[in-house]
Protein backbone atom coordinates (compact mmCIF):
# COMPACT_ATOMS: atom_id res chain seq x y z
CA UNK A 1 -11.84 7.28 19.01
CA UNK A 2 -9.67 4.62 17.13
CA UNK A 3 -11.88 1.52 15.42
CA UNK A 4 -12.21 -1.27 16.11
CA UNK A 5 -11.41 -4.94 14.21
CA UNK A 6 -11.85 -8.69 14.64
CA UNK A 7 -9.60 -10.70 12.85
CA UNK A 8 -10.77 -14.18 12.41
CA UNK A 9 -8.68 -17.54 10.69
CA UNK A 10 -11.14 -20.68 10.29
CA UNK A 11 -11.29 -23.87 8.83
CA UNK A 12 -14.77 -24.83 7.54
CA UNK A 13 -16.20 -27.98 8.63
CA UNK A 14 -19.41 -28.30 6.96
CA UNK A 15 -19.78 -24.98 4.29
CA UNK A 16 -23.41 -26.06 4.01
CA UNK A 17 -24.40 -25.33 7.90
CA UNK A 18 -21.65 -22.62 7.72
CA UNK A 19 -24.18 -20.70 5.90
CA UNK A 20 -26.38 -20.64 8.98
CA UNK A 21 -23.94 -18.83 10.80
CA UNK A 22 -23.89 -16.12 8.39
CA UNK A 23 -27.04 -15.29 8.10
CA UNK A 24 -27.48 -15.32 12.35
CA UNK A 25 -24.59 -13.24 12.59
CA UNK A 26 -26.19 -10.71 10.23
CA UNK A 27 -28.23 -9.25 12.63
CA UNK A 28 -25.16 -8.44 14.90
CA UNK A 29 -22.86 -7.02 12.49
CA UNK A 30 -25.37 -4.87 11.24
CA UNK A 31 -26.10 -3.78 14.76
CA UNK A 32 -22.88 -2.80 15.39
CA UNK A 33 -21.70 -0.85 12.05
CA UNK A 34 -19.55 -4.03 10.84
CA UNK A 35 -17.95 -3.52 7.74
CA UNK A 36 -16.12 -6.39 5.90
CA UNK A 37 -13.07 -5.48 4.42
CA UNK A 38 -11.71 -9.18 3.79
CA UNK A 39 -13.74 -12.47 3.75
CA UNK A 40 -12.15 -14.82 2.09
CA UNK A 41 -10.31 -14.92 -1.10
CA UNK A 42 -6.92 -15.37 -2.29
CA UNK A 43 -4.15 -15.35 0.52
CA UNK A 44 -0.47 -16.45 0.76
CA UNK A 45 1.19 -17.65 3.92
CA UNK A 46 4.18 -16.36 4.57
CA UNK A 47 4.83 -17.65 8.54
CA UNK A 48 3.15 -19.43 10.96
CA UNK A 49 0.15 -21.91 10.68
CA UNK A 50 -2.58 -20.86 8.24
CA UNK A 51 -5.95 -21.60 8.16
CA UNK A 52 -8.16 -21.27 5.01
CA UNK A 53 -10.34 -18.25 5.46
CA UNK A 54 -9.60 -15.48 6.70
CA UNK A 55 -11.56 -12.57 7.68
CA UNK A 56 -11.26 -9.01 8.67
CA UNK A 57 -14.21 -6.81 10.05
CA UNK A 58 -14.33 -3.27 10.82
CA UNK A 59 -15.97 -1.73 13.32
CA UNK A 60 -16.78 2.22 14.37
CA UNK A 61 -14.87 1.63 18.25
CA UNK A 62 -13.10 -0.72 19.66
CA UNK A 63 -16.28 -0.96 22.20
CA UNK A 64 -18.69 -1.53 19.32
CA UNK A 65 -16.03 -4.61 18.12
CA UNK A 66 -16.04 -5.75 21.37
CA UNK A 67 -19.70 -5.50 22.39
CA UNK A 68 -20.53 -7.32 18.90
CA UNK A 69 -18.52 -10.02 20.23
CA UNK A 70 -20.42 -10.39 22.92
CA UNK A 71 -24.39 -9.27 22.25
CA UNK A 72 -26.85 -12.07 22.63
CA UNK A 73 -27.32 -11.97 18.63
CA UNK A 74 -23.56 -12.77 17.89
CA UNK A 75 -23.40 -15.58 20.59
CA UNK A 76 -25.73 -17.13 18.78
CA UNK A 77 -24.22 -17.28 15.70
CA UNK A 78 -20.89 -18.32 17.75
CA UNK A 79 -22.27 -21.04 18.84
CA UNK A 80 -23.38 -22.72 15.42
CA UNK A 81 -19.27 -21.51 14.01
CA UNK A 82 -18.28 -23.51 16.67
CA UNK A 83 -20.07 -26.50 15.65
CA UNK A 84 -19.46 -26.26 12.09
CA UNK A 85 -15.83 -24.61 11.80
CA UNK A 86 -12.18 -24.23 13.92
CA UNK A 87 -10.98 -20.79 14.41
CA UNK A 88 -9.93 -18.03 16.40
CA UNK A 89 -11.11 -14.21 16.47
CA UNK A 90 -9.05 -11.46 17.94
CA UNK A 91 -10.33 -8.11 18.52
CA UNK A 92 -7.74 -5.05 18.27
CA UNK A 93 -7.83 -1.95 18.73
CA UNK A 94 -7.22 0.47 14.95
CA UNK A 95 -4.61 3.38 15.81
């Protein structure tokens, strides 16, 4: 079964109430078997529009990427990103 990943670009708003967000995602991403394998850190554009973090999260399926996405727990969490940061998350499918 191939993995799963979400690959998220966001501008932070307000890093102080970001914070929040992290720690109510937790719960989710442990959940699901998330494992980070870029937050953050150094990146160079080379096309398109960037944004300033970017993050990418691996997951045991596809399914469990997805169902993160969606669980109570994460929407939660989405909700206060939403408020506090502009982004966008894909979810594809590892091969």
């Amino acid at each position: 079964m191939a993995k799963g990943y979400w690959i998220a670009r966001v501008d932070i708003r307000d890093a102080e109430h970001y914070k929040d967000y992290v720690a109510a995602a937790k719960p989710a991403f442990e959940t699901y078997g998330a494992k980070f394998l870029a937050r953050g850190g150094a990146y160079t554009l080379v096309e398109g529009d960037g944004r300033a973090r970017n993050v990418v999260i691996e997951f045991p399926t596809y399914q469990a990427a997805v169902d993160c996405y969606n669980s109570p727990e994460y929407q939660i969490a989405a909700k206060i990103r939403q408020e506090v940061a502009d982004g966008e998350i894909v979810v594809v499918e590892g091969i």
